[in-house]
Protein backbone atom coordinates (compact mmCIF):
# COMPACT_ATOMS: atom_id res chain seq x y z
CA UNK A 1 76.64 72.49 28.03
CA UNK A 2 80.21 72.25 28.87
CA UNK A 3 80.94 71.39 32.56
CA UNK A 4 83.48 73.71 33.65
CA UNK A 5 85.76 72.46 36.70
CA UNK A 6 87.54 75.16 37.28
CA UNK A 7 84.56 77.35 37.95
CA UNK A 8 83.30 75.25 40.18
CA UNK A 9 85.80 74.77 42.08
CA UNK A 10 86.23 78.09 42.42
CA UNK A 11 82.51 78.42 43.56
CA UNK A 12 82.98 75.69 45.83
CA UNK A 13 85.60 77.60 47.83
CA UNK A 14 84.14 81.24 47.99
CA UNK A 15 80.80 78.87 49.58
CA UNK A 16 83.45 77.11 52.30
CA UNK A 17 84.97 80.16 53.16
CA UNK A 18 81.35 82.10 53.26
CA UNK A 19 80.51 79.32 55.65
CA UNK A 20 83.82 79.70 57.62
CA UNK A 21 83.08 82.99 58.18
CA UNK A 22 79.43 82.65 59.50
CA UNK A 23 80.63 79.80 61.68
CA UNK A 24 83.78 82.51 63.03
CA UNK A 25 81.64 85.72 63.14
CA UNK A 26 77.55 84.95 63.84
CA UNK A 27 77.49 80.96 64.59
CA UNK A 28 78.37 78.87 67.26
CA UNK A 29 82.22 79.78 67.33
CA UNK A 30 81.72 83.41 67.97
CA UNK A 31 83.08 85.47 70.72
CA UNK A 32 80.98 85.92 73.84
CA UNK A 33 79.63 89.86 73.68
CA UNK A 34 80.80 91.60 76.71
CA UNK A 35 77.98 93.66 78.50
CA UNK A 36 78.43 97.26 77.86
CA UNK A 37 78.12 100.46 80.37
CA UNK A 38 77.41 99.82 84.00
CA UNK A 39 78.01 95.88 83.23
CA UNK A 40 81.60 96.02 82.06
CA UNK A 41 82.33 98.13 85.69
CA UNK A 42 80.41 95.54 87.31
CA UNK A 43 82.39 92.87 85.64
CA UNK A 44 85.85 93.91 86.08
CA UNK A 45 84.82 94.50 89.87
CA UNK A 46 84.23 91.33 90.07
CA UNK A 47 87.35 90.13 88.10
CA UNK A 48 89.16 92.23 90.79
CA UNK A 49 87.90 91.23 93.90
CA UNK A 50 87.99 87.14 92.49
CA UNK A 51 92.18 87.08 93.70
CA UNK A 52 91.91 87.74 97.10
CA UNK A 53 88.72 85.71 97.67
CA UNK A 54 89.80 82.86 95.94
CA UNK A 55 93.37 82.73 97.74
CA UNK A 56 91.24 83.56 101.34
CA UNK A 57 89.11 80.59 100.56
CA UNK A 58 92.06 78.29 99.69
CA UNK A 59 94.60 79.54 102.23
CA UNK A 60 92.77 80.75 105.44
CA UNK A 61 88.44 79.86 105.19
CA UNK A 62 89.46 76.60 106.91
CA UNK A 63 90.64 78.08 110.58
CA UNK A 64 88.87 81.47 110.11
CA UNK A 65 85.64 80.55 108.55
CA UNK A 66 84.17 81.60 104.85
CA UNK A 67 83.26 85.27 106.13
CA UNK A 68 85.88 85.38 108.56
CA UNK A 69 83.31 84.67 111.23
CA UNK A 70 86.29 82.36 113.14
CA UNK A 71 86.03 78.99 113.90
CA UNK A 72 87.08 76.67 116.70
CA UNK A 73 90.53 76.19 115.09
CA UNK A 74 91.12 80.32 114.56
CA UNK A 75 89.46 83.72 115.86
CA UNK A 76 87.07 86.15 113.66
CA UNK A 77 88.51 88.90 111.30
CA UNK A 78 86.35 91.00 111.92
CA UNK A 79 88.14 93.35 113.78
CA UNK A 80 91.84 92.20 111.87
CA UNK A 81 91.76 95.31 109.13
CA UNK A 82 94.02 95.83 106.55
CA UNK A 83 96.62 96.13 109.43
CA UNK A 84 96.17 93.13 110.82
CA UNK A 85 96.46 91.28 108.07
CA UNK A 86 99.14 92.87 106.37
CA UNK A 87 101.22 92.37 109.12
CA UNK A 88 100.63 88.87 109.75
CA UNK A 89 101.05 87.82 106.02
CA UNK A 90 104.15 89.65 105.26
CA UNK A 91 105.89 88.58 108.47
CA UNK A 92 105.27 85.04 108.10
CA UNK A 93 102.62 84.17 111.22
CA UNK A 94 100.09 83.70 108.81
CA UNK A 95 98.62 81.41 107.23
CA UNK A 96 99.93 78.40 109.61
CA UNK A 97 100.67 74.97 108.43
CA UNK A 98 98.28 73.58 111.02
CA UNK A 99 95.73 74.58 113.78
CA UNK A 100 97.25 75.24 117.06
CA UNK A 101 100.60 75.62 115.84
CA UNK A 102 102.46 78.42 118.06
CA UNK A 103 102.34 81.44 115.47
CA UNK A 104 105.89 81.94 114.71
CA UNK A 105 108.02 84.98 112.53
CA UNK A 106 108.92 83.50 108.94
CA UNK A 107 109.52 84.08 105.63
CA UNK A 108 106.02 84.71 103.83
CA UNK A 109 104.09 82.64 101.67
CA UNK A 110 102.71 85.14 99.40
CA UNK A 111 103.86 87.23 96.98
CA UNK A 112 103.76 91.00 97.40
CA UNK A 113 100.68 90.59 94.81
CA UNK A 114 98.76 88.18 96.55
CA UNK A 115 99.35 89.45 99.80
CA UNK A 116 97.80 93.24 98.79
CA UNK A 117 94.82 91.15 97.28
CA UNK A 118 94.47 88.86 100.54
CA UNK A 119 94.53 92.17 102.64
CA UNK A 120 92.01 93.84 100.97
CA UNK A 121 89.69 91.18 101.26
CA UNK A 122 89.93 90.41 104.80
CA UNK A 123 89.92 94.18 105.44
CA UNK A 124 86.28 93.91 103.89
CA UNK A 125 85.15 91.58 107.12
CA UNK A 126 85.16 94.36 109.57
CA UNK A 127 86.09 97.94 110.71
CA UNK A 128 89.55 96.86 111.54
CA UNK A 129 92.32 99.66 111.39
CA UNK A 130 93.59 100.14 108.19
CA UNK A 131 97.49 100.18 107.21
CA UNK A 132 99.08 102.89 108.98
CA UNK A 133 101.56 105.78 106.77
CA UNK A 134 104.66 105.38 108.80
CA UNK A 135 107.34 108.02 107.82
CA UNK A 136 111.01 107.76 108.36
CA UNK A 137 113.28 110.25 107.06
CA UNK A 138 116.16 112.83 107.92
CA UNK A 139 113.09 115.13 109.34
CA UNK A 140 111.90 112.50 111.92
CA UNK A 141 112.27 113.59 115.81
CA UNK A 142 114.40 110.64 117.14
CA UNK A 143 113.91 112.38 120.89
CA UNK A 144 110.66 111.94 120.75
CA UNK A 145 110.40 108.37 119.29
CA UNK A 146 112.67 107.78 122.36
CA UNK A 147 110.66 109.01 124.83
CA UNK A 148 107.40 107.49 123.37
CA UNK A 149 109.26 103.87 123.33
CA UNK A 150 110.61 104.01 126.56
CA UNK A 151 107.22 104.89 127.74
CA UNK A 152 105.46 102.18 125.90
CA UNK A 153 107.75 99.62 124.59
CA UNK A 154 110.81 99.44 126.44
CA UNK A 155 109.27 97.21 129.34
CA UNK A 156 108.75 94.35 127.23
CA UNK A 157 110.84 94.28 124.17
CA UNK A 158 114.18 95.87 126.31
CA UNK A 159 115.54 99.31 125.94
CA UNK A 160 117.64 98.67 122.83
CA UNK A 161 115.09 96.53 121.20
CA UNK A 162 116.46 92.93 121.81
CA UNK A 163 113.53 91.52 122.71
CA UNK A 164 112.55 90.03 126.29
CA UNK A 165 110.64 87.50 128.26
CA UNK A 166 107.42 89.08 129.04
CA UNK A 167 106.00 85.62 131.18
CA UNK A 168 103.79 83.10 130.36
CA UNK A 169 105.73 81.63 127.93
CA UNK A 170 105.52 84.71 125.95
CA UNK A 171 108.67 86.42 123.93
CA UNK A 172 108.37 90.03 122.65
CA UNK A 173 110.55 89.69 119.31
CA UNK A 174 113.67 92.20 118.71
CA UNK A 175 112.97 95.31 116.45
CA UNK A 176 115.80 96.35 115.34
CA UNK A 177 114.91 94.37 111.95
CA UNK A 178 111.22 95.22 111.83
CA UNK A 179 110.27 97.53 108.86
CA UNK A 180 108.92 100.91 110.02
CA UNK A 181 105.50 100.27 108.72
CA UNK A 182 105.36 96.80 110.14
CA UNK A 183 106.13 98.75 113.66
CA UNK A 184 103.11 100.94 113.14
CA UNK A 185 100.96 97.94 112.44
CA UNK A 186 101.99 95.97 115.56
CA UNK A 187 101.11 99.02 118.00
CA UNK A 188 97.87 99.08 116.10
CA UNK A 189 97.22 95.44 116.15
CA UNK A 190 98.75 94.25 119.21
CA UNK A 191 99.77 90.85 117.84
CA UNK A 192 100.01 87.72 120.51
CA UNK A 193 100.37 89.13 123.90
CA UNK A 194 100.90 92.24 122.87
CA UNK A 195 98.14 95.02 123.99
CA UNK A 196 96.94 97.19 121.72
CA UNK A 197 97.52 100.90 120.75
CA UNK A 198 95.17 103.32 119.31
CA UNK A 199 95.36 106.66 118.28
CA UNK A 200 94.80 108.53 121.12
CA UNK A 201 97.73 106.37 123.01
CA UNK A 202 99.79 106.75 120.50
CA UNK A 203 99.15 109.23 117.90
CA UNK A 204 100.26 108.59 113.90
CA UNK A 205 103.27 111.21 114.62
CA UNK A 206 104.66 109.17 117.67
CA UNK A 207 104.43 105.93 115.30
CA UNK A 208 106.48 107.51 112.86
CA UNK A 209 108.80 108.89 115.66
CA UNK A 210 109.30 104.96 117.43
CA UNK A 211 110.44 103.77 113.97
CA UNK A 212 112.65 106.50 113.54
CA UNK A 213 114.19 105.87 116.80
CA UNK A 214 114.25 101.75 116.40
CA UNK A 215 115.91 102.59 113.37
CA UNK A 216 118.56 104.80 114.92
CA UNK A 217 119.05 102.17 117.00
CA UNK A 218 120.04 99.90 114.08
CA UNK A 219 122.71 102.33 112.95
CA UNK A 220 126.18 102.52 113.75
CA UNK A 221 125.50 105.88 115.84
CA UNK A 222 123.57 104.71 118.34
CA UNK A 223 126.50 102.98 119.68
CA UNK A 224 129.62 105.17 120.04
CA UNK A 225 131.31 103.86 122.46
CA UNK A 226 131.78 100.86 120.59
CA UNK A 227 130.44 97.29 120.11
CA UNK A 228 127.29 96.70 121.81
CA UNK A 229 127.30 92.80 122.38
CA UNK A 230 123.85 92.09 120.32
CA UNK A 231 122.33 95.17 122.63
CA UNK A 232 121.80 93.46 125.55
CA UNK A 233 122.87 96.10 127.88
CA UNK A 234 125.65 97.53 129.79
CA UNK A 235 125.76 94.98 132.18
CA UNK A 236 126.35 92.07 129.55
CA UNK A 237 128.59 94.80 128.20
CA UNK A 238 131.13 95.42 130.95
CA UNK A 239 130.86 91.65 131.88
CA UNK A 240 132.53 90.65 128.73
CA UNK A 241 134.93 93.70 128.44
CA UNK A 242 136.04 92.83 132.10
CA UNK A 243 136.27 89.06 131.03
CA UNK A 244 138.46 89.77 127.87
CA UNK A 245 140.86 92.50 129.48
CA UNK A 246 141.41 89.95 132.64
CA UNK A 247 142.19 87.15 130.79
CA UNK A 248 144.08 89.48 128.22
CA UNK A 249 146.12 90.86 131.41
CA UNK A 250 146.89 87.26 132.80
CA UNK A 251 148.60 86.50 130.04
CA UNK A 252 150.58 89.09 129.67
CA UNK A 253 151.49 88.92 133.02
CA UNK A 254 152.52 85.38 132.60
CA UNK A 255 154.41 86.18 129.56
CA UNK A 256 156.32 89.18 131.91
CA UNK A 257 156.95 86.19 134.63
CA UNK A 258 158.54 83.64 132.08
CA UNK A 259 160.65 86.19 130.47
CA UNK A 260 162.03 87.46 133.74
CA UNK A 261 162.79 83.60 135.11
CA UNK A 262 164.61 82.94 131.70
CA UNK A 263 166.63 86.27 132.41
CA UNK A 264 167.39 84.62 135.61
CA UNK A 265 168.76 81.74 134.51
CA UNK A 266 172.60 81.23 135.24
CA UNK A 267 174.57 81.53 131.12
């Protein structure tokens, strides 16, 4: 019998490759099955949720505890919500490089992605309020934004919005920057000393209405009359308009006298 090489060769590779593909398809190499029905839900739940836990546990567990139960170094979320902690995340209070720190307006430290995931799970602590739908638009009633802010707001952060000692060391922040929906979580929250607003203090209308009016204030309308001075108030106002025309009408005045004694003197 004559031993044919190329044969069995050939049979040598269709056995290498039938092993390959055992190995690939059935053996140890194979793809994990993913569950089917309820399972794949349950599994891509859990894929969701994994983000915001994960970035809680690495970012904020170690001041406000695992379940946001609070520790000695940071209160309970409990009672944060979605509101809470959107606001504090996207303005920068939160989280702080170190306990005890004094909580501070910065640029955040999460993405926009990170920050929705981070939200939803601290919102999942407690029966906090959630993120409130503050409108602002050509329809909104600046009166009664006005009226509501002057009523509720004006005392401590100043009628145009400046910002103002409120004692104790405490500062309520200007507004004229503040995003409309970040307004409408602050009355919600009441951040630092800040006291907090509900709904039936001020309703989801008159939220709408205050950032409509904070942001008239922002615009060039709001001040007709001219430059405002950073807001401050007429007071500041007129003290630097009388302070630039006096020293403006010295001069001139002294300009009038030195001309006149040069006219005087003999050719």
């Amino acid at each position: 019998m004559v031993f044919d090489r190329r044969a069995a060769g050939g049979l040598a590779a269709i056995a290498l490759l039938g092993i390959l593909g055992w190995v690939v398809t059935w053996g140890p190499l194979r793809p994990p099955s993913l569950p089917a029905g309820p399972a794949i839900a349950a599994a891509q739940a859990q894929v969701t949720g994994a983000p915001g836990q994960a970035l809680y546990e690495a970012s904020c567990a170690a001041c406000h505890g695992t379940h946001g139960e609070g520790t000695a170094d940071g209160p309970a979320l409990g009672e944060t919500g979605a509101a809470g902690a959107d606001f504090m995340l996207r303005t920068g209070r939160m989280p702080q490089p170190a306990p005890g720190e004094p909580v501070r307006r910065d640029r955040p430290a999460f993405g926009e992605a990170d920050i929705q995931a981070l939200v939803a799970y601290v919102a999942s602590f407690g029966k906090g309020p959630p993120i409130p739908d503050v409108q602002v638009n050509a329809s909104s009633d600046i009166a009664a934004g006005r009226a509501a802010y002057i009523a509720t707001c004006a005392a401590c952060h100043g009628a145009a919005g400046s910002g103002d000692a409120v004692g104790g060391g405490a500062l309520a922040p200007p507004l004229l920057d503040t995003p409309p929906t970040q307004v409408g979580e602050a009355i919600r929250v009441g951040p630092g000393a800040m006291p907090q607003f509900d709904s039936r203090q001020i309703s989801d209308k008159d939220l709408s209405s205050i950032a409509a009016y904070l942001a008239f204030l922002r615009s060039k309308a709001a001040a007709p009359g001219g430059e405002t001075v950073g807001g401050v108030g007429p007071v500041a106002e007129g003290y630097v308009g009388w302070l630039v025309y006096l020293v403006g009408l010295l001069l001139v005045t002294r300009w009038i006298e030195r001309r006149r004694q040069r006219s005087d003197r003999p050719g």
